[in-house]
Protein backbone atom coordinates (compact mmCIF):
# COMPACT_ATOMS: atom_id res chain seq x y z
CA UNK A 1 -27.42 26.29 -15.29
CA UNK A 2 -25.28 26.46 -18.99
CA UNK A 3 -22.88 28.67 -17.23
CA UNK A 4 -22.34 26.16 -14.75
CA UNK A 5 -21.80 23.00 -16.94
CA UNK A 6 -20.08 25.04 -19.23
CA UNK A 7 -17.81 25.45 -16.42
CA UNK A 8 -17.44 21.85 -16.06
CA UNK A 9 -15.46 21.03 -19.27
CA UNK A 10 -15.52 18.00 -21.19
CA UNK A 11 -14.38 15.34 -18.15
CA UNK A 12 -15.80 16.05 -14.76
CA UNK A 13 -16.06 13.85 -11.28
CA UNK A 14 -18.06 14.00 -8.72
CA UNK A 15 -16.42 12.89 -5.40
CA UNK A 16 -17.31 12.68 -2.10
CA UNK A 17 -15.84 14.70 0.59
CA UNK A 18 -16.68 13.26 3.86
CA UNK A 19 -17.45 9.85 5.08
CA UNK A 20 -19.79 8.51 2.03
CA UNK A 21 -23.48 9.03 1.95
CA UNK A 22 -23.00 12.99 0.89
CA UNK A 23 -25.82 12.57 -1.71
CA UNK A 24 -23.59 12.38 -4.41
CA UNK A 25 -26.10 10.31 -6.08
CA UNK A 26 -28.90 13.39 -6.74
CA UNK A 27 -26.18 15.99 -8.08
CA UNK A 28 -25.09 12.90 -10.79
CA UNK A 29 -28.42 11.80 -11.71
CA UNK A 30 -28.92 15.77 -12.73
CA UNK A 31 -25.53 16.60 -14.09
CA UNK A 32 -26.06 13.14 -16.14
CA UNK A 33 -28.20 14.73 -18.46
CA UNK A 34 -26.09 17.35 -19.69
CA UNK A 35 -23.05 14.20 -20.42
CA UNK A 36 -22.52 12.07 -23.00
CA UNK A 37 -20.84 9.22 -21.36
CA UNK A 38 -21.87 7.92 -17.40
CA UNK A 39 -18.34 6.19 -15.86
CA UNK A 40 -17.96 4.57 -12.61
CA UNK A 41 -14.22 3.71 -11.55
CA UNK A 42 -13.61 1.96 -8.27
CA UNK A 43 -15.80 0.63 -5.54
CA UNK A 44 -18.13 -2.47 -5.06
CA UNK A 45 -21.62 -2.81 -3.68
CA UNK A 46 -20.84 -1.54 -0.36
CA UNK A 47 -21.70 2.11 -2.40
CA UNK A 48 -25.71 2.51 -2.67
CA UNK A 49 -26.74 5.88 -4.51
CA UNK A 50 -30.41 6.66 -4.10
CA UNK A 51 -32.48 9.02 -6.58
CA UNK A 52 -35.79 10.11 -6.12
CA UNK A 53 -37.80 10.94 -9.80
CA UNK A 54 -41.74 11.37 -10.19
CA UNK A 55 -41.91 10.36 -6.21
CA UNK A 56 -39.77 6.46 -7.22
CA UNK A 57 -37.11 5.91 -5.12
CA UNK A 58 -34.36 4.66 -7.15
CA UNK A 59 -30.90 2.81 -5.09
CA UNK A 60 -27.82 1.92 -6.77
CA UNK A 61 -25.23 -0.08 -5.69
CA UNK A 62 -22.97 -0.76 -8.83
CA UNK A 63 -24.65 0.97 -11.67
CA UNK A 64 -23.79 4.80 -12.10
CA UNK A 65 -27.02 6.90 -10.52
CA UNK A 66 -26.24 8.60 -14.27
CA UNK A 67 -27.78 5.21 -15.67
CA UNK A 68 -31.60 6.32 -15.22
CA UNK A 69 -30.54 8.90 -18.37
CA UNK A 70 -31.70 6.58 -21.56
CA UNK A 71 -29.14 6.03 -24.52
CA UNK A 72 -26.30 7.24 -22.80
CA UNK A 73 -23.25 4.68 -22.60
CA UNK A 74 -22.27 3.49 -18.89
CA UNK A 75 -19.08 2.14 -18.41
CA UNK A 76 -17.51 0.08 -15.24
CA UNK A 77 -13.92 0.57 -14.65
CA UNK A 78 -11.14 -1.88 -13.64
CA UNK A 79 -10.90 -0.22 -10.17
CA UNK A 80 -14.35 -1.94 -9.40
CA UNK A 81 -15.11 -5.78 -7.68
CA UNK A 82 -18.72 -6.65 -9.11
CA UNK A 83 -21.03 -9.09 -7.51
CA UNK A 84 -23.10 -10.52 -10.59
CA UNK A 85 -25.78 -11.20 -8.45
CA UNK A 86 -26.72 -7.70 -7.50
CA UNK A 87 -26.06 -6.55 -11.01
CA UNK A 88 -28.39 -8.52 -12.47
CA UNK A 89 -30.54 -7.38 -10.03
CA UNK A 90 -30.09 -3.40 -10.85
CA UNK A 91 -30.48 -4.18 -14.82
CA UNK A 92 -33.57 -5.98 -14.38
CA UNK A 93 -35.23 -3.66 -11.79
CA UNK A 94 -34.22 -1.13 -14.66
CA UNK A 95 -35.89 -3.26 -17.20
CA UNK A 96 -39.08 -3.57 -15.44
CA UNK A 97 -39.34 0.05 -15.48
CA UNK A 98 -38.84 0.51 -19.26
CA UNK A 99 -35.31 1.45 -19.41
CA UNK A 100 -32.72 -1.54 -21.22
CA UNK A 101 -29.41 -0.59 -20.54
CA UNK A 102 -27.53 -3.69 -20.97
CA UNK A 103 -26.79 -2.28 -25.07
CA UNK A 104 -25.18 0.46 -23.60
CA UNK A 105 -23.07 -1.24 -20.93
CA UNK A 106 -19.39 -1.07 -20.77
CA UNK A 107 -17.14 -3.22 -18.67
CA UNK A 108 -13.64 -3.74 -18.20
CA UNK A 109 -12.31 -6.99 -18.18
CA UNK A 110 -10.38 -5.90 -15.49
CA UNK A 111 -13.14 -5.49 -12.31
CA UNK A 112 -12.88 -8.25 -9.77
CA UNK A 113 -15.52 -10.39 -9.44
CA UNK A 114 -16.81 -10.32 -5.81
CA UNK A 115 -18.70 -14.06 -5.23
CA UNK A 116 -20.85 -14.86 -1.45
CA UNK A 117 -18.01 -16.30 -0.54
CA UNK A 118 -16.39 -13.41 -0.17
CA UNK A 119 -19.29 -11.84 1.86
CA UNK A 120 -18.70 -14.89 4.00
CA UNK A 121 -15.13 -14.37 4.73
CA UNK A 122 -15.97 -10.67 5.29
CA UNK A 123 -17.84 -11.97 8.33
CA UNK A 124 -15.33 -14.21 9.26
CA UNK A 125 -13.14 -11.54 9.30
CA UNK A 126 -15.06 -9.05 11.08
CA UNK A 127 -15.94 -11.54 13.82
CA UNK A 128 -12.21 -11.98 14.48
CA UNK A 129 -11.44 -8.52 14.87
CA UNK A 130 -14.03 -8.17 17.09
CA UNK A 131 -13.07 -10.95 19.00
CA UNK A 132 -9.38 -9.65 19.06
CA UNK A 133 -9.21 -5.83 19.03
CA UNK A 134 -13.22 -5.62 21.03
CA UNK A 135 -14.52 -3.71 17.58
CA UNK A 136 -14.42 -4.67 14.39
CA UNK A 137 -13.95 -2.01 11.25
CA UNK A 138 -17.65 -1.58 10.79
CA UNK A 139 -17.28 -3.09 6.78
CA UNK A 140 -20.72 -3.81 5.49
CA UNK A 141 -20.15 -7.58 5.25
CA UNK A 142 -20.88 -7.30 1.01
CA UNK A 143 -17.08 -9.01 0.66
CA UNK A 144 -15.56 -6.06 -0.81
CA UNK A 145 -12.64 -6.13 1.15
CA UNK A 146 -11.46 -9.86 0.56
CA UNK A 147 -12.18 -9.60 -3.16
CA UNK A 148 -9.65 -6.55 -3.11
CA UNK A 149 -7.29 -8.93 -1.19
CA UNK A 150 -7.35 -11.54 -4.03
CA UNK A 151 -6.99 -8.29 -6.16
CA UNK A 152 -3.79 -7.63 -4.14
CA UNK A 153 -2.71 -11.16 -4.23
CA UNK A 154 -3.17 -11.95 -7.66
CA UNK A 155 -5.34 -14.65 -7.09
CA UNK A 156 -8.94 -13.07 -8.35
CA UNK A 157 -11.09 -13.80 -10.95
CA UNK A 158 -12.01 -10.74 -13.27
CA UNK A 159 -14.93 -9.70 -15.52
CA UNK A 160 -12.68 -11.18 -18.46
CA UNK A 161 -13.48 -15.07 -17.10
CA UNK A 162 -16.82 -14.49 -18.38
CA UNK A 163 -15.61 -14.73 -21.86
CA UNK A 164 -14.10 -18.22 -21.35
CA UNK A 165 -14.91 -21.77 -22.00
CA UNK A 166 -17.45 -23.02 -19.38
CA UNK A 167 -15.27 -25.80 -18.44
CA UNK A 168 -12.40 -23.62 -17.55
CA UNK A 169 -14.24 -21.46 -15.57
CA UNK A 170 -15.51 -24.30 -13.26
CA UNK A 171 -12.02 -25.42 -12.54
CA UNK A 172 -10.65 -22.55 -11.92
CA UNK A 173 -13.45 -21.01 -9.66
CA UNK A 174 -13.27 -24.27 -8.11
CA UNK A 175 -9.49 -24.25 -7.06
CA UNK A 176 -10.38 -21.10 -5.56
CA UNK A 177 -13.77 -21.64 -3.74
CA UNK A 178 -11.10 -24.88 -2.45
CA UNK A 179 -8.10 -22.74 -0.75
CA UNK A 180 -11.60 -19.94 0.69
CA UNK A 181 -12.46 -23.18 2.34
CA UNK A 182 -9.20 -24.57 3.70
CA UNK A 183 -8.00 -20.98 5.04
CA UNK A 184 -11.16 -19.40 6.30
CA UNK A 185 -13.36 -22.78 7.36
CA UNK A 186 -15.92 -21.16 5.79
CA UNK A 187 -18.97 -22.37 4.10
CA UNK A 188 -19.48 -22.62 0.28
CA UNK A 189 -22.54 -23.72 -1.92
CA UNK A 190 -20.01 -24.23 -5.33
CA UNK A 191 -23.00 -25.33 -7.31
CA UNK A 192 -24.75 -22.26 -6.28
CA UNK A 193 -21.59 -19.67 -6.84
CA UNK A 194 -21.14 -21.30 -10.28
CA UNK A 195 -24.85 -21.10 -11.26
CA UNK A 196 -24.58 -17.37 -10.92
CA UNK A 197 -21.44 -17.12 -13.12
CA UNK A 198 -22.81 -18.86 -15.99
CA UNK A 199 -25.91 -16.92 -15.42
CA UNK A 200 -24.27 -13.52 -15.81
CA UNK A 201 -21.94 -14.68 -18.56
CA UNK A 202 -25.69 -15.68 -20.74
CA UNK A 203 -26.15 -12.04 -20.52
CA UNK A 204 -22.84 -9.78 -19.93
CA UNK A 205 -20.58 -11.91 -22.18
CA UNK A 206 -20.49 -9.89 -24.83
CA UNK A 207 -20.30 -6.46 -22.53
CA UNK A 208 -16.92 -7.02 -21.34
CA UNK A 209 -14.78 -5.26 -23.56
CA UNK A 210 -11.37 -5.76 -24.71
CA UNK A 211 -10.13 -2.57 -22.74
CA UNK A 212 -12.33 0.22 -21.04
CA UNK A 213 -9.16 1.97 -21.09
CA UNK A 214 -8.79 2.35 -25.10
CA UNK A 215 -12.58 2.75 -24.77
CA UNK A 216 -12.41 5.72 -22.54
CA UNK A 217 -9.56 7.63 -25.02
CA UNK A 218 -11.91 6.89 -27.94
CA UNK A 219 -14.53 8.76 -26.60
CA UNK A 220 -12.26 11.38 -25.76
CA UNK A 221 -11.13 11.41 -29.05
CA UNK A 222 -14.95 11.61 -30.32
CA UNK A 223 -15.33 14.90 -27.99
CA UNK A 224 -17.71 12.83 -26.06
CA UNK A 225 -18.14 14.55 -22.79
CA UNK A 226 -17.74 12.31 -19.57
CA UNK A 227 -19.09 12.46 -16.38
CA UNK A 228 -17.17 10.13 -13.91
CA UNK A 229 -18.61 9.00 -10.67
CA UNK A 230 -17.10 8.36 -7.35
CA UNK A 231 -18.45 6.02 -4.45
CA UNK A 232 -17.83 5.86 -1.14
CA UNK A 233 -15.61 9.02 -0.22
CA UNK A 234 -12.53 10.52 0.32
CA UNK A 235 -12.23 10.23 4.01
CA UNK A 236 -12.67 6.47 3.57
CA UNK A 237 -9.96 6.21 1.04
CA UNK A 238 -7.50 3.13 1.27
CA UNK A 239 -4.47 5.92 1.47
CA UNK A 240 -5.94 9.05 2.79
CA UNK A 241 -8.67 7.97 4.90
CA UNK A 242 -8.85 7.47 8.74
CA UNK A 243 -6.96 4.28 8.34
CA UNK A 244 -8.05 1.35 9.42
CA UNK A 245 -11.93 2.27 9.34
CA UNK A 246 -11.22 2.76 5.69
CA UNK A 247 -12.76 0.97 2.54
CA UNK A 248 -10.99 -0.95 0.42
CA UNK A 249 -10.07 0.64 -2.79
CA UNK A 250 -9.15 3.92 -3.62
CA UNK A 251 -12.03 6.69 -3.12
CA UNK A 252 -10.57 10.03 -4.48
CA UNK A 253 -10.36 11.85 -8.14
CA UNK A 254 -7.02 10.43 -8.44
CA UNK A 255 -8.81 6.71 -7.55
CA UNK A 256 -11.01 7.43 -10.30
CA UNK A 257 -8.92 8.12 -12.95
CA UNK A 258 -6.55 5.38 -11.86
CA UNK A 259 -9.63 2.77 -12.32
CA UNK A 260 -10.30 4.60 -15.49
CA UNK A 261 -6.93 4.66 -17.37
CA UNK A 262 -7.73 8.45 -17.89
CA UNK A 263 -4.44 10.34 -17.67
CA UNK A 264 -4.68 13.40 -14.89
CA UNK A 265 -4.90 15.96 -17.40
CA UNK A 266 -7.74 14.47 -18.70
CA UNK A 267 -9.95 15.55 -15.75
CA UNK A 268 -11.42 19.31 -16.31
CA UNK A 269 -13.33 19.82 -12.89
CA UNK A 270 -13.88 18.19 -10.24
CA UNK A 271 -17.06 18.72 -7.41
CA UNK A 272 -17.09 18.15 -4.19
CA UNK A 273 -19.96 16.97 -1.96
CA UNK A 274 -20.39 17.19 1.45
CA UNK A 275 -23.47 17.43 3.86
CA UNK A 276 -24.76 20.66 5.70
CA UNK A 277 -23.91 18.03 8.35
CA UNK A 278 -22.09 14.99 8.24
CA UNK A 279 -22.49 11.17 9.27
CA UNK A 280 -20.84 8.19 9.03
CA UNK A 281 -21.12 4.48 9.12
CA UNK A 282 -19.46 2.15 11.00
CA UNK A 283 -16.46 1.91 13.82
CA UNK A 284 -13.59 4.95 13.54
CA UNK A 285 -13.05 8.36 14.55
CA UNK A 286 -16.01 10.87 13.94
CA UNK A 287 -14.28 14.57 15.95
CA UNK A 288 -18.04 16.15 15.13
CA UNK A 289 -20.20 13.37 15.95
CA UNK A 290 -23.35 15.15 18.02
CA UNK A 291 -25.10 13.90 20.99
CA UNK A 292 -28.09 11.73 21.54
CA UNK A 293 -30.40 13.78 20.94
CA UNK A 294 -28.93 15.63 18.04
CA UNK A 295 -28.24 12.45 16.49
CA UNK A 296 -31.44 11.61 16.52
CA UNK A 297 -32.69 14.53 15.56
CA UNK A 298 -30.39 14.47 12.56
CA UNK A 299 -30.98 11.11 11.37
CA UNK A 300 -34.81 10.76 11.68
CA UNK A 301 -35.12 14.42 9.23
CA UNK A 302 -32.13 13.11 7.13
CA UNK A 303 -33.39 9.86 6.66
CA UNK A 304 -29.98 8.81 7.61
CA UNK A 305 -30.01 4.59 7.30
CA UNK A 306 -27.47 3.31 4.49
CA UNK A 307 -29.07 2.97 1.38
CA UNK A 308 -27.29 -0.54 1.21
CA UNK A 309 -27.41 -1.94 4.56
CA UNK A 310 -29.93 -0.17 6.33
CA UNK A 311 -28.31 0.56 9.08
CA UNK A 312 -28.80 3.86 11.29
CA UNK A 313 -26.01 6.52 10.38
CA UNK A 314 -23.67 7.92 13.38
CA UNK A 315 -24.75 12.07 12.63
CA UNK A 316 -23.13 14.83 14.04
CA UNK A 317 -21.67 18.33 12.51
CA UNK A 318 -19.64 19.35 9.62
CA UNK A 319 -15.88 20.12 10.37
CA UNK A 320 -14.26 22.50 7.72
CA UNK A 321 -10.76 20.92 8.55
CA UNK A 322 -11.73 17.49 7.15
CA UNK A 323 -13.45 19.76 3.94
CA UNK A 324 -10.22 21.97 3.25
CA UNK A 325 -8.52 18.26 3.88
CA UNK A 326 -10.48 16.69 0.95
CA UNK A 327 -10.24 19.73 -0.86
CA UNK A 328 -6.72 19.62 -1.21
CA UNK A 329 -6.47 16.03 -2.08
CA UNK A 330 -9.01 16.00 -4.89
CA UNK A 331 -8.63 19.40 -6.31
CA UNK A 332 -12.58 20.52 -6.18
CA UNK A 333 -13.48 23.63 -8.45
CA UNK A 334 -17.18 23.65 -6.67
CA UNK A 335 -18.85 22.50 -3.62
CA UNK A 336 -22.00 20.90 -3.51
CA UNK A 337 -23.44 20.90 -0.08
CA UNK A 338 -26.58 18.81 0.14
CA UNK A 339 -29.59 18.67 2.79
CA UNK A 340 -29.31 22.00 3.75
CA UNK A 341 -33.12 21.54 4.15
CA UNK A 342 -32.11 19.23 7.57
CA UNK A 343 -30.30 22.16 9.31
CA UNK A 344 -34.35 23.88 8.88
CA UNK A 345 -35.54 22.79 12.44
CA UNK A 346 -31.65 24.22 14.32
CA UNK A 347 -31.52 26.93 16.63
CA UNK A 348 -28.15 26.94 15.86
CA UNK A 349 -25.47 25.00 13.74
CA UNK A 350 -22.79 24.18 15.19
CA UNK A 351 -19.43 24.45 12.83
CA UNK A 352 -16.32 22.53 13.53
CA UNK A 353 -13.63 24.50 12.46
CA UNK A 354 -10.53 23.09 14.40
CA UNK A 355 -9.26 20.54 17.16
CA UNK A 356 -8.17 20.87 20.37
CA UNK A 357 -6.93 17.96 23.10
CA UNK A 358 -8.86 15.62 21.00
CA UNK A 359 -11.41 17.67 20.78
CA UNK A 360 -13.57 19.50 17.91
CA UNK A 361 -13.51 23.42 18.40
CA UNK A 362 -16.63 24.82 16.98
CA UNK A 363 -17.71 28.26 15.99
CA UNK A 364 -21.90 28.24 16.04
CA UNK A 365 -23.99 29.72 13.47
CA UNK A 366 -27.61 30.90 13.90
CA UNK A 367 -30.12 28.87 12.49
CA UNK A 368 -32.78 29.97 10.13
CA UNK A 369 -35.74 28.10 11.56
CA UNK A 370 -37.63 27.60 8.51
CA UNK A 371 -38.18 26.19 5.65
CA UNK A 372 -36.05 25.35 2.83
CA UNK A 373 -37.69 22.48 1.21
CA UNK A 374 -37.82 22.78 -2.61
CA UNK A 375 -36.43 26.33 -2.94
CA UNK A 376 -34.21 26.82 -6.34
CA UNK A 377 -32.87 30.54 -5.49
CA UNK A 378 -30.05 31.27 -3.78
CA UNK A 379 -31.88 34.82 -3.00
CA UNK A 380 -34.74 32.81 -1.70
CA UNK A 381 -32.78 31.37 1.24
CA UNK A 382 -32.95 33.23 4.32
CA UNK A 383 -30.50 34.90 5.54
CA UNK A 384 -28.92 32.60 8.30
CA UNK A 385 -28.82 30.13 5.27
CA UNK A 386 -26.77 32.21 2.96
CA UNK A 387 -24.40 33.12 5.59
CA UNK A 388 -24.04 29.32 6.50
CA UNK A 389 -23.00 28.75 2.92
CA UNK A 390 -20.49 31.95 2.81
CA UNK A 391 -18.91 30.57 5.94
CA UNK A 392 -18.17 27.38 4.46
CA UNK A 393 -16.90 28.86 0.73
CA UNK A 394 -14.61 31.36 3.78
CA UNK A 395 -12.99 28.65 5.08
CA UNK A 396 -12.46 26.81 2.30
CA UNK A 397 -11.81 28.93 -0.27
CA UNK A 398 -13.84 27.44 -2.72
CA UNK A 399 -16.91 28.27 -4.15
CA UNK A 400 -20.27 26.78 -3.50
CA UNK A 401 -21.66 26.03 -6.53
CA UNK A 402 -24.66 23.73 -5.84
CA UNK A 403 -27.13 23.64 -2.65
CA UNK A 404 -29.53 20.70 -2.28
CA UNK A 405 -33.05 21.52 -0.30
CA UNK A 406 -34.94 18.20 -0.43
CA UNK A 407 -35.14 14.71 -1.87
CA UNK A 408 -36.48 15.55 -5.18
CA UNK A 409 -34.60 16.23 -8.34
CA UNK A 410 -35.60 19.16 -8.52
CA UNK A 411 -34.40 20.67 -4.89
CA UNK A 412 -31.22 21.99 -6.26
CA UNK A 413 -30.32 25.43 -6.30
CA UNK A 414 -27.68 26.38 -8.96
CA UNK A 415 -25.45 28.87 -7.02
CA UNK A 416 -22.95 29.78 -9.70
């Protein structure tokens, strides 16, 4: 395990290399430890990481997964939109379990606020495409993308109002709950979206900093070692992604440092995680997406239901194109593939490794048809295992560095 993070340098990221949902959330909480500083960049509440410890489920949506390590400071970058609601929410569910991590909070004055009017436009929005184009996008309706849009159009409020005179804030959250209403027809409680403004301001006022930017550099500066997060993933990036089913900020390394104000060089590694599989949530194109019964298969072992909506995951195979595609993007050093322990039940695994006429062309591996639960041993993987994970580090050309066999912290084996 030293060899590995030694590996990692001073600055790594860990970034998603398929759809979302890659269990990027497990490999954090345990790299967390080993880091001095916990950073999230980009992204809203529309990300939910979920960490099992001591048998507690733990989910995420805006807080780093890194958070559950005590004393270390957690910082939230410009490239996010925050709705104070649900924050308040994580930090208290963290309080009642004996960890205060408000003291140790970070934000940038730059994050967009995200209010429920924006979650209401969301399904305005969704409804019309629907209406229009027969499907909409598939967005999980937690107003990420129209806080982005008043992001784009200059019109937003940012982490920064919570540092102004409470008169000022009401009129200018009013003049824009005011053009929400006239554009969208939508409704708006305004004593209700103001109420959980001041609310948030009682208690983050003083944790929006001048500039996480200068803050990140000084704990460069300090040799304090960071370990940046990314949500969602890179196939669902605003540039890169399968455009339109895409989110709504920018999902990759690059994303990262961008909502950061880390220079490029700053970053010494960079992990990629990807299922054994691979799933996805939502409308868009999905080449290795399995049938019925494999889905179903998939999902109910997998435990495949979004962390932050609920909803039942589309499942299918993992395709090696879309891997080497991320791959070159981000600039991975190591591959973390996670729930190998899913594949335990397969006769055999299919592999996409091309398309053809629209179609995926797959190459099928036998399975190992037993169990991997909990093992933390590369040699202690059978066979058919190891050779799945040599095919993969083949066709990619990178190594596999971490392999995740179950839910628990614990179920990681530490390849190289």
């Amino acid at each position: 395990m030293q060899k590995f993070l030694k590996s990692l340098g001073p600055v790594s990221a860990v970034i998603g290399a398929q759809w979302g949902d890659e269990g990027k959330g497990k490999v954090i909480d345990i790299l967390a430890e080993h880091f001095d500083v916990i950073a999230r960049a980009c992204g809203g509440a529309n990300a939910g990481h979920t960490i099992v410890v001591a048998g507690k489920k733990h989910v995420f949506h805006l807080l780093p997964a890194g958070s559950l390590h005590e004393g270390k400071p957690v910082v939230l970058g410009a490239g996010m939109v925050i709705h104070l609601p649900t924050l308040l929410e994580e930090i208290r569910t963290l309080k009642e379990a004996g960890m205060e991590i408000v003291p140790r909070m970070y934000i940038s004055p730059a994050a967009h606020i995200v209010f429920d009017y924006h979650k209401e436009i969301d399904t305005a929005l969704e409804h019309r495409r629907a209406s229009e184009k027969g499907q909409g996008i598939g967005t999980t309706k937690r107003g990420i993308g129209p806080a982005y849009m008043d992001k784009a159009a200059r019109s937003g409020l940012r982490m920064e109002c919570l540092r102004w005179d409470e008169k000022i804030l009401k009129t200018e959250l009013n003049a824009r709950l005011k053009s929400a209403k006239e554009m969208y027809g939508i409704a708006i409680d305004e004593d209700k979206e103001f109420n959980q403004l001041i609310t948030a301001k009682k208690l983050l006022e003083d944790r929006v900093v001048s500039n996480t930017a200068h803050l990140m550099h000084e704990f460069l500066e300090k040799k304090r070692t960071i370990l940046i997060e990314g949500a969602q993933a890179t196939l669902l990036d605003l540039d890169h992604g399968t455009y339109p089913y895409v989110t709504s900020s920018f999902t990759t390394a690059a994303g990262a440092l961008q909502g950061l104000g880390l220079p490029p060089r700053a970053l010494a590694s960079c992990i990629g995680v990807a299922k054994a599989y691979c799933t996805r949530v939502g409308s868009g194109t999905f080449l290795t997406e399995a049938d019925e019964e494999s889905q179903k298969r998939l999902r109910d072992r997998g435990g495949e239901y979004g962390a932050t909506t609920g909803r039942p995951r589309r499942c299918g195979w993992i395709h090696l194109p879309d891997l080497k595609y991320a791959a070159q993007i981000n600039g991975f050093d190591t591959w973390n593939i996670t729930k190998l322990d899913v594949l335990d039940t397969e006769e055999k695994i299919p592999v996409g490794i091309g398309e053809k006429d629209g179609k995926a062309e797959y190459t099928y591996l036998p399975g190992w048809k037993t169990s991997t639960v909990g093992l933390q041993s590369f040699k202690e993987l059978p066979k058919a295992a190891q050779d799945f994970i040599s095919f993969i580090e083949e066709h990619t050309k990178i190594p596999v560095g971490l392999i995740g066999t179950g839910q628990k912290r614990e179920d990681m084996i530490i390849k190289s």
